[in-house]
N, C-alpha and C. Protein backbone atom coordinates (compact mmCIF):
# COMPACT_ATOMS: atom_id res chain seq x y z
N UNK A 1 13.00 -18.31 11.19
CA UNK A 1 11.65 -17.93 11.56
C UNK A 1 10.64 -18.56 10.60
N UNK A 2 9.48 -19.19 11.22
CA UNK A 2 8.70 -19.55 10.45
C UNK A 2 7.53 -18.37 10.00
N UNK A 3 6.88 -18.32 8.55
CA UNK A 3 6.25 -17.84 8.07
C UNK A 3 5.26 -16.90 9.13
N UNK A 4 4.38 -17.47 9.57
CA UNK A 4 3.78 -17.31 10.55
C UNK A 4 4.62 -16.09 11.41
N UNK A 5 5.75 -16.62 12.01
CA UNK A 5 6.22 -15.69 12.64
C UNK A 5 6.61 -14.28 12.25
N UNK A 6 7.13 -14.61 10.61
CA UNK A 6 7.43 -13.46 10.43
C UNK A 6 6.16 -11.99 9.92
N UNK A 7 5.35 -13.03 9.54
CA UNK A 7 4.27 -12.38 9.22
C UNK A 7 3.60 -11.51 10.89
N UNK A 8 3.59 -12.27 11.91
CA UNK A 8 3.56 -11.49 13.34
C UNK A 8 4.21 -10.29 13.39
N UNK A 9 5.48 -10.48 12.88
CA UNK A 9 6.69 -9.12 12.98
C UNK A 9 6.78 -7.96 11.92
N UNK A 10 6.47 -8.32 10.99
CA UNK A 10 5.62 -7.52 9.93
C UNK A 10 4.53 -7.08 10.37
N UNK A 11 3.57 -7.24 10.88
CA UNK A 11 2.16 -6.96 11.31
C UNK A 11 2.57 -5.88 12.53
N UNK A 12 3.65 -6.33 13.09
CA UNK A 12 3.75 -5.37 14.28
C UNK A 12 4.52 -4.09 13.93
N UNK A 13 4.98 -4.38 13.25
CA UNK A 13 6.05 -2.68 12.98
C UNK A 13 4.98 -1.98 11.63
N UNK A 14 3.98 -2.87 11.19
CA UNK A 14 3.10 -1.85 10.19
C UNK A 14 2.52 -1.09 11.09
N UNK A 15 1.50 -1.99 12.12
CA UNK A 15 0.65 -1.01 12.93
C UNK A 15 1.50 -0.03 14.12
N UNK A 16 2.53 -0.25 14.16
CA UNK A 16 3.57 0.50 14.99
C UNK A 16 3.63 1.85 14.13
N UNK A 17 3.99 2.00 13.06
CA UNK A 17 4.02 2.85 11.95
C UNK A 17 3.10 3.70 11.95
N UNK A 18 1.54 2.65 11.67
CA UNK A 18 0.61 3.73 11.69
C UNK A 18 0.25 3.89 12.79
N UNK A 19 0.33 3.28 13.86
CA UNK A 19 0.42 5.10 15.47
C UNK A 19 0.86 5.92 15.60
N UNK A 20 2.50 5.23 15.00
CA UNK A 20 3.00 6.86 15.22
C UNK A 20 2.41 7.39 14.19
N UNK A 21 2.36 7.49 13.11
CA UNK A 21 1.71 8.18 12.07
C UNK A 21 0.83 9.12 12.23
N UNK A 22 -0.43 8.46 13.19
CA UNK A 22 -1.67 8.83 13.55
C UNK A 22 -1.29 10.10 14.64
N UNK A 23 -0.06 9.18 15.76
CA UNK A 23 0.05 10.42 16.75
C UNK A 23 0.70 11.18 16.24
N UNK A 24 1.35 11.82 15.01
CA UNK A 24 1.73 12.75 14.73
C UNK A 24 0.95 13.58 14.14
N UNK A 25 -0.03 13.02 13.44
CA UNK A 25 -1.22 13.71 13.00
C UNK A 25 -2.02 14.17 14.03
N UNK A 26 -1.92 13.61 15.48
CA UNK A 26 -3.29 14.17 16.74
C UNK A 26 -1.57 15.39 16.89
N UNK A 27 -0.97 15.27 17.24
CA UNK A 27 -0.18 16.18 17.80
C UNK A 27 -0.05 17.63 16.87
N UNK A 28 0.02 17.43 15.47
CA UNK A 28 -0.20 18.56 14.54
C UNK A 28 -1.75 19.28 14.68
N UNK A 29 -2.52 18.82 15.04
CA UNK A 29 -3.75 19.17 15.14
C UNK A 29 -3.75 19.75 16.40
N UNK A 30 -2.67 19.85 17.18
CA UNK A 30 -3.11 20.38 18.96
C UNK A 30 -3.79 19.45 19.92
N UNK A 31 -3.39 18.23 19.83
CA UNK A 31 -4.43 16.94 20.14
C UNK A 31 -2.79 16.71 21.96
N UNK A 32 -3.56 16.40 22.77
CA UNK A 32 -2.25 16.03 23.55
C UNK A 32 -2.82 14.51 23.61
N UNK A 33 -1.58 14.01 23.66
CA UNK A 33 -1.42 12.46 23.61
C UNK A 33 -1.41 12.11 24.84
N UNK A 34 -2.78 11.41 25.43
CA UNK A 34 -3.07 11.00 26.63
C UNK A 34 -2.53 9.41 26.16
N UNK A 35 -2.58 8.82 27.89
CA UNK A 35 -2.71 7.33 28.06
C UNK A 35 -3.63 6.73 27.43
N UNK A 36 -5.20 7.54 27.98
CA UNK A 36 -6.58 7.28 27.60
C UNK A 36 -6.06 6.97 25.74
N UNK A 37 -5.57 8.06 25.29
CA UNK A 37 -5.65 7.70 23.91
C UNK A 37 -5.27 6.87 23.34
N UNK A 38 -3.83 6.74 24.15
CA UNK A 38 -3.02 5.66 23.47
C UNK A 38 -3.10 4.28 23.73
N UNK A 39 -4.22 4.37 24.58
CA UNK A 39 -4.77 2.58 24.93
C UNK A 39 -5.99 2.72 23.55
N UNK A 40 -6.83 3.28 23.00
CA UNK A 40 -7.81 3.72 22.23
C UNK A 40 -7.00 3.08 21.23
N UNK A 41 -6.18 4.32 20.74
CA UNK A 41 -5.52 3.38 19.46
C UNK A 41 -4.84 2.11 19.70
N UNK A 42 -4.54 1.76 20.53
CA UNK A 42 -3.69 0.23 20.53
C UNK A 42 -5.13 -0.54 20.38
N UNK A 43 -6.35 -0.23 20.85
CA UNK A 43 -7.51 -1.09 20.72
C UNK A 43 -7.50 -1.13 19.05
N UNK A 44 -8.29 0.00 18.23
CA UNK A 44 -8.41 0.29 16.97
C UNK A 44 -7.74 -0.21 16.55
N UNK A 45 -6.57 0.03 16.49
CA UNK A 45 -5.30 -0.99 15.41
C UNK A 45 -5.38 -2.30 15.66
N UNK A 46 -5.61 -2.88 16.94
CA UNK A 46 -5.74 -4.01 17.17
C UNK A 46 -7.09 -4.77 15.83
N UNK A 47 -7.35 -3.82 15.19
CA UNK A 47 -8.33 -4.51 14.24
C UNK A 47 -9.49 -4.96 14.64
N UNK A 48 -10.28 -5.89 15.42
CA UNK A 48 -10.80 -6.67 15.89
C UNK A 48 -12.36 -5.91 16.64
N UNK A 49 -12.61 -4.40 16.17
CA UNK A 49 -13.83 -4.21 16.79
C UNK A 49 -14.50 -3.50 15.74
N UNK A 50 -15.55 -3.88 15.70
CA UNK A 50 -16.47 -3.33 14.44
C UNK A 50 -17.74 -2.24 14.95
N UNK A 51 -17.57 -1.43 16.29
CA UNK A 51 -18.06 -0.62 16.77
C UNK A 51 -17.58 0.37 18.16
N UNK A 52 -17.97 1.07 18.08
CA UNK A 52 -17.67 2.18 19.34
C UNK A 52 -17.49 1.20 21.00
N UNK A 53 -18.83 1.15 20.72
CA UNK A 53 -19.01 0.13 21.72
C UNK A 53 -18.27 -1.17 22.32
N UNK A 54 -18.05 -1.70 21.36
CA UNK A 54 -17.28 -2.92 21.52
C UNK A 54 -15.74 -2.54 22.01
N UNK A 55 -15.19 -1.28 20.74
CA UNK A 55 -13.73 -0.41 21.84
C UNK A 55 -13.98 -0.22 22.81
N UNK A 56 -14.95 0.56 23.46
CA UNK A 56 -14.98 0.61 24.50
C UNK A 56 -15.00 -0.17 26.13
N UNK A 57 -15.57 -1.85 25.39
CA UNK A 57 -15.86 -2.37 26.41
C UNK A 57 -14.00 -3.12 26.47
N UNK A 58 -13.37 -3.06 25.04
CA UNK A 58 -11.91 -3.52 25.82
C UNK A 58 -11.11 -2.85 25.72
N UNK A 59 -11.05 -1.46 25.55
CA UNK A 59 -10.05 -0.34 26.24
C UNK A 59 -10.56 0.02 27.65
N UNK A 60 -11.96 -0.27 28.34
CA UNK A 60 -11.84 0.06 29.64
C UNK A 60 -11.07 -1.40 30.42
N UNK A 61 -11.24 -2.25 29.99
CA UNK A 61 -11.14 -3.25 30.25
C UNK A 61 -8.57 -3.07 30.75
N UNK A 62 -8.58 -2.16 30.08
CA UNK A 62 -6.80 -1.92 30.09
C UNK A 62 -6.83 -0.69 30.83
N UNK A 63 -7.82 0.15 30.65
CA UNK A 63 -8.47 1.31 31.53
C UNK A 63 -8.99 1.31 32.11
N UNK A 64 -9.79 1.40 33.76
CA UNK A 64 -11.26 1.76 33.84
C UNK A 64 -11.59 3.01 33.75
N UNK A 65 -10.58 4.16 33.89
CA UNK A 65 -11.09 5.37 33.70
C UNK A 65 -11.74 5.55 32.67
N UNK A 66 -11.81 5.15 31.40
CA UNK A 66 -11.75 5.18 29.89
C UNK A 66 -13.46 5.19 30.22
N UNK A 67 -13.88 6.50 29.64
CA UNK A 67 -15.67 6.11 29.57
C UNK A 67 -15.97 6.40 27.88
N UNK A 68 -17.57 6.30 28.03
CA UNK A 68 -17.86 6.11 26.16
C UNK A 68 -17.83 7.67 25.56
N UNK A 69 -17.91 8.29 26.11
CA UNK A 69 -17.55 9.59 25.63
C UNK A 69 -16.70 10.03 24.97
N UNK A 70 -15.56 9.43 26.23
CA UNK A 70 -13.91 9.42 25.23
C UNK A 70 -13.71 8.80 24.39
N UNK A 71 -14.54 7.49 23.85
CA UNK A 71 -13.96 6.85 23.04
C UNK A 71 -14.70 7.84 21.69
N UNK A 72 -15.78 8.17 21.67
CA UNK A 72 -16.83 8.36 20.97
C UNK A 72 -16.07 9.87 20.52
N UNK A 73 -15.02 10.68 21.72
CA UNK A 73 -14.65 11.45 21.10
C UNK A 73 -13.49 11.69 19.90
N UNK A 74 -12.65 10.74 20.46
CA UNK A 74 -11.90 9.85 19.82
C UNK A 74 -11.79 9.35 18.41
N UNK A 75 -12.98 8.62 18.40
CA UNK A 75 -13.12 8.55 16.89
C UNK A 75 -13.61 9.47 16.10
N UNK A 76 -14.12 10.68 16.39
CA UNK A 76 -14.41 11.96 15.62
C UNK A 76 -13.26 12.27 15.35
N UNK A 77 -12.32 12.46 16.61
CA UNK A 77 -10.89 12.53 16.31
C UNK A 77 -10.24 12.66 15.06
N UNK A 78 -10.02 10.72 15.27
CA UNK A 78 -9.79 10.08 14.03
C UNK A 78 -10.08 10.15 12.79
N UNK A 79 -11.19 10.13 12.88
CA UNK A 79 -11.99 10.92 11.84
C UNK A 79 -11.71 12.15 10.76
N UNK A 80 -11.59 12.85 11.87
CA UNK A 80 -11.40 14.53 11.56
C UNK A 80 -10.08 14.65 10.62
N UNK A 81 -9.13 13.38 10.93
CA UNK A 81 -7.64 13.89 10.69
C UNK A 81 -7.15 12.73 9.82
N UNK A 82 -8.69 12.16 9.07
CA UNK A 82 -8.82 10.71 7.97
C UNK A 82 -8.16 9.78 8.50
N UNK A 83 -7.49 9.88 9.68
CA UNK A 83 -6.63 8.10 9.50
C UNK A 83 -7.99 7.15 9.79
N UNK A 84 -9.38 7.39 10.22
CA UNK A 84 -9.87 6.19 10.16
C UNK A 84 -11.73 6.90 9.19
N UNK A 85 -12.26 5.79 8.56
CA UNK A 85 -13.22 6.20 7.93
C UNK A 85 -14.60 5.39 8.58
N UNK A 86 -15.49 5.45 9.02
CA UNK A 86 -16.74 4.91 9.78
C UNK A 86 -18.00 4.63 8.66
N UNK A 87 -17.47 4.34 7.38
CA UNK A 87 -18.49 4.56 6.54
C UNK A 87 -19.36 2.92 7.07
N UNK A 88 -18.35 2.51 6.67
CA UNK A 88 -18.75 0.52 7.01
C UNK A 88 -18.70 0.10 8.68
N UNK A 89 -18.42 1.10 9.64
CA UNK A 89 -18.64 0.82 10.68
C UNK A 89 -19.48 0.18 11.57
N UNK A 90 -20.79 0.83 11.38
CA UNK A 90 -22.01 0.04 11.81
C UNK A 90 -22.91 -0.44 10.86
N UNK A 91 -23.78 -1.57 11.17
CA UNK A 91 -24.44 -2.31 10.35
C UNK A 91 -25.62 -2.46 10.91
N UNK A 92 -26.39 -2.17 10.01
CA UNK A 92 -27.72 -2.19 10.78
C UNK A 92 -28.16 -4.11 9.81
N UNK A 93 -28.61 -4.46 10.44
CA UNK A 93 -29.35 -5.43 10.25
C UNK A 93 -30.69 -5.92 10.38
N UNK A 94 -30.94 -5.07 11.28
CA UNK A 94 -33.06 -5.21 11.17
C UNK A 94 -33.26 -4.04 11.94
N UNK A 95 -34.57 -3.48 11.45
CA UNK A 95 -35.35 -2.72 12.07
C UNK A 95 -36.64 -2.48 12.38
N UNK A 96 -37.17 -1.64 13.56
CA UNK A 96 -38.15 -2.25 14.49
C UNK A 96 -38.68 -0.78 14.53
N UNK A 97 -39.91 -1.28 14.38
CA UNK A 97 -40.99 0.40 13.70
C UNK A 97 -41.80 0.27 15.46
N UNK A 98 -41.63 -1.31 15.81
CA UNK A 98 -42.64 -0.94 17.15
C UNK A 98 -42.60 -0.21 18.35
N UNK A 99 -40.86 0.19 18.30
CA UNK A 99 -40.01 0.69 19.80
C UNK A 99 -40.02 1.59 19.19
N UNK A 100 -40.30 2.88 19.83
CA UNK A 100 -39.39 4.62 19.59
C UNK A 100 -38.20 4.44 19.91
N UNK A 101 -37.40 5.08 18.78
CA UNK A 101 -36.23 5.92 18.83
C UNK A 101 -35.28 6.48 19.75
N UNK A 102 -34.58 5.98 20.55
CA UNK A 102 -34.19 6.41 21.59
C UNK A 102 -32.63 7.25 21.58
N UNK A 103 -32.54 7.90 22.00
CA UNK A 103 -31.11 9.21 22.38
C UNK A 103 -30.41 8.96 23.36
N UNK A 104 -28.98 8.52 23.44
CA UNK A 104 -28.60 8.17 24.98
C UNK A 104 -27.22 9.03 25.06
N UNK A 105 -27.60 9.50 25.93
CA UNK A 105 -26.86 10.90 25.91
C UNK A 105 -25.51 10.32 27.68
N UNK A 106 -24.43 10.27 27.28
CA UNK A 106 -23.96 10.79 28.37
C UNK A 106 -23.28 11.63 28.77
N UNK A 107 -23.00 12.13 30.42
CA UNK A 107 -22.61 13.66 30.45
C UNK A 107 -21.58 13.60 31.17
N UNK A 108 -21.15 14.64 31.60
CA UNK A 108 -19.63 14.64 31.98
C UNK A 108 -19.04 14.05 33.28
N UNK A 109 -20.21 13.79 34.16
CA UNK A 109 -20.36 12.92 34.74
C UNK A 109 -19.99 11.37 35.15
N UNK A 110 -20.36 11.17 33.64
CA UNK A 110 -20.29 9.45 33.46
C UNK A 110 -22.19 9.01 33.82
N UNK A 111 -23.37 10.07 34.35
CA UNK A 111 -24.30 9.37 34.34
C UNK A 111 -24.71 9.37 32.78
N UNK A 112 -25.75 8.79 32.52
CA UNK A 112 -26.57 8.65 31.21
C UNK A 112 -27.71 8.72 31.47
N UNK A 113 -28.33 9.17 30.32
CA UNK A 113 -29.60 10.45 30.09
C UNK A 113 -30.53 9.24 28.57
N UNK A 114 -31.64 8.76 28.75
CA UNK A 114 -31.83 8.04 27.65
C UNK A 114 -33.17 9.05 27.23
N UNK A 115 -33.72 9.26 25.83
CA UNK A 115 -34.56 10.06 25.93
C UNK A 115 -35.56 9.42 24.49
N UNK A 116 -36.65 9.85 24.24
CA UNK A 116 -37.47 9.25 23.49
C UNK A 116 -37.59 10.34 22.39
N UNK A 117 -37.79 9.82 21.09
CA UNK A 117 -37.92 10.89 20.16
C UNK A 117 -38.28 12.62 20.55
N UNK A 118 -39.64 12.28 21.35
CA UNK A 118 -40.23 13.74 21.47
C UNK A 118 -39.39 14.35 22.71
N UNK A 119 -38.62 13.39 23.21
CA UNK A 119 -37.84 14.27 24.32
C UNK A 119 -36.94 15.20 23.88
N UNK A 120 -36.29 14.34 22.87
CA UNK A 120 -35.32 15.16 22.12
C UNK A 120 -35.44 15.83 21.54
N UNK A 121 -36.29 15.81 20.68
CA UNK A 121 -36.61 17.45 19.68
C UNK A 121 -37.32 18.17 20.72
N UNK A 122 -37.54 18.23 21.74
CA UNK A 122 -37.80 18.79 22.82
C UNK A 122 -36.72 19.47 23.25
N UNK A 123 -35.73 18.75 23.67
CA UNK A 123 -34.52 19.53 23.95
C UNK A 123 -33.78 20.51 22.83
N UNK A 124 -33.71 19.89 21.59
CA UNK A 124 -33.25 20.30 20.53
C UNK A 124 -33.82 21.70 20.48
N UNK A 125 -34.89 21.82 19.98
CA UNK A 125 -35.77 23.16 20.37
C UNK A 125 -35.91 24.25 20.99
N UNK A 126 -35.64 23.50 22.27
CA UNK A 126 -35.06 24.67 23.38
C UNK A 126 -34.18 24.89 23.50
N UNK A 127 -33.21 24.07 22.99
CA UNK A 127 -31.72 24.53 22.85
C UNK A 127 -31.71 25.69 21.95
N UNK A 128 -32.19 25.49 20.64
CA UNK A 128 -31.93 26.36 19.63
C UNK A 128 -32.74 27.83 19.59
N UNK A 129 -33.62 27.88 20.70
CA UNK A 129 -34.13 28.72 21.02
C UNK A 129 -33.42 29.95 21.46
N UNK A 130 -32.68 28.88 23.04
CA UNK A 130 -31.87 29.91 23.72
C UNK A 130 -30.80 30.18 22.96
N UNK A 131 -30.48 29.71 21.75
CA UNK A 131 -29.00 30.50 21.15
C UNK A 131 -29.32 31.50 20.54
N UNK A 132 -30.56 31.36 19.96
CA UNK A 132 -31.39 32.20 18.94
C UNK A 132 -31.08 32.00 17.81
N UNK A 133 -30.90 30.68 16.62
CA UNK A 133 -31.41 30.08 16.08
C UNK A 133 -32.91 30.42 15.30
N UNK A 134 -33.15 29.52 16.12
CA UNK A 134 -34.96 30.04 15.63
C UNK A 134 -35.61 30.66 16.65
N UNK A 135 -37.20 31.37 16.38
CA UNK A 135 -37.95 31.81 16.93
C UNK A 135 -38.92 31.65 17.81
N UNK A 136 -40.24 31.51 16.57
CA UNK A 136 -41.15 30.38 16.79
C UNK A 136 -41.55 29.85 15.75
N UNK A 137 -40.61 29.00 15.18
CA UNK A 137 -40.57 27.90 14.40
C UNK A 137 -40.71 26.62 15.27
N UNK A 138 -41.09 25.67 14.60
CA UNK A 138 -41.12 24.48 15.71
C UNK A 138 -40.57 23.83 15.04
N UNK A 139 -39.81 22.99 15.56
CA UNK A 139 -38.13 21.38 14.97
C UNK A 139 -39.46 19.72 15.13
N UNK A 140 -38.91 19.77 13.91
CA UNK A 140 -39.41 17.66 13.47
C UNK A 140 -38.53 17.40 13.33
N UNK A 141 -38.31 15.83 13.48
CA UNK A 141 -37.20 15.06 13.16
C UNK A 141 -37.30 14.83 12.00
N UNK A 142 -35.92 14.55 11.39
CA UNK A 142 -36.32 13.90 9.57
C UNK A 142 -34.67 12.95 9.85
N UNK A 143 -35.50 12.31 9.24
CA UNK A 143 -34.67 10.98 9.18
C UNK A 143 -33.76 11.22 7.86
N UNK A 144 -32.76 10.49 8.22
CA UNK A 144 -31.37 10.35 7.27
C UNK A 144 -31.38 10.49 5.94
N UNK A 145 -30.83 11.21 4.89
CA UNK A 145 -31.13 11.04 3.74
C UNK A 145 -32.92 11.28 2.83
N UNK A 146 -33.16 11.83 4.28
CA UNK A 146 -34.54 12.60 3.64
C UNK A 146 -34.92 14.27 4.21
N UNK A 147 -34.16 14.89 3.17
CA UNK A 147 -34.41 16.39 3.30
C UNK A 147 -35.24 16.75 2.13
């Protein structure tokens, strides 16, 4: 075997390892091991996506059932149970003070809901209303790392 090759076969029984690994960790947690999932992680391990989004567009691509929800739930998942960390995940690279803020919400459905700052603390509000939360306090947004 040439180098190359073996380094292929090595590569494959590591990330083989850490699935099962991982699915033993979703299964200790009460997690049932769907298809949906296990195309998810064959994406993730596959290395090669540096956002939600981007999994998503090639695990539906082996799926179409697969919507962004699941993936999005998925990596909380993951998350939750450390095999994966999202610190370096997304990258922001520029930002734009001239567009509002937008919320894109989708629902169980599969439609999507896009909403503008004041929509959302709009909703937020009334949400926290009806739980009883707050009163009549009124909700602002505050941005990341500024409390």
């Amino acid at each position: 075997m040439q180098a190359t090759e073996l380094e292929k076969v090595e590569n494959y029984y590591q990330t083989q390892m850490q699935k099962d690994r991982i699915v033993e960790q979703l299964k200790e947690n009460g997690c049932r091991i769907t298809k949906q999932r296990m195309v998810l992680l064959d994406v993730i391990l596959s290395g090669n996506c540096s956002s939600c989004k981007e999994i998503y567009y090639k695990a539906s691509k082996l799926d179409s059932k697969i919507g962004t929800a699941t993936v999005y739930r998925m990596m909380n998942l993951l998350e939750e149970i450390g095999a994966i960390s999202r610190v370096n995940l997304y990258e922001v690279t520029c930002e734009t003070k001239t567009k509002p803020e937008e919320h894109v919400i989708e629902l169980d459905d599969s439609s999507v809901r896009v909403l503008t700052e004041p929509e959302w603390t709009r909703v937020i509000e009334r949400g926290l209303r009806a739980c009883g939360y707050i009163d009549r306090q009124n909700v602002r947004t505050v941005k990341p790392g500024i409390v």
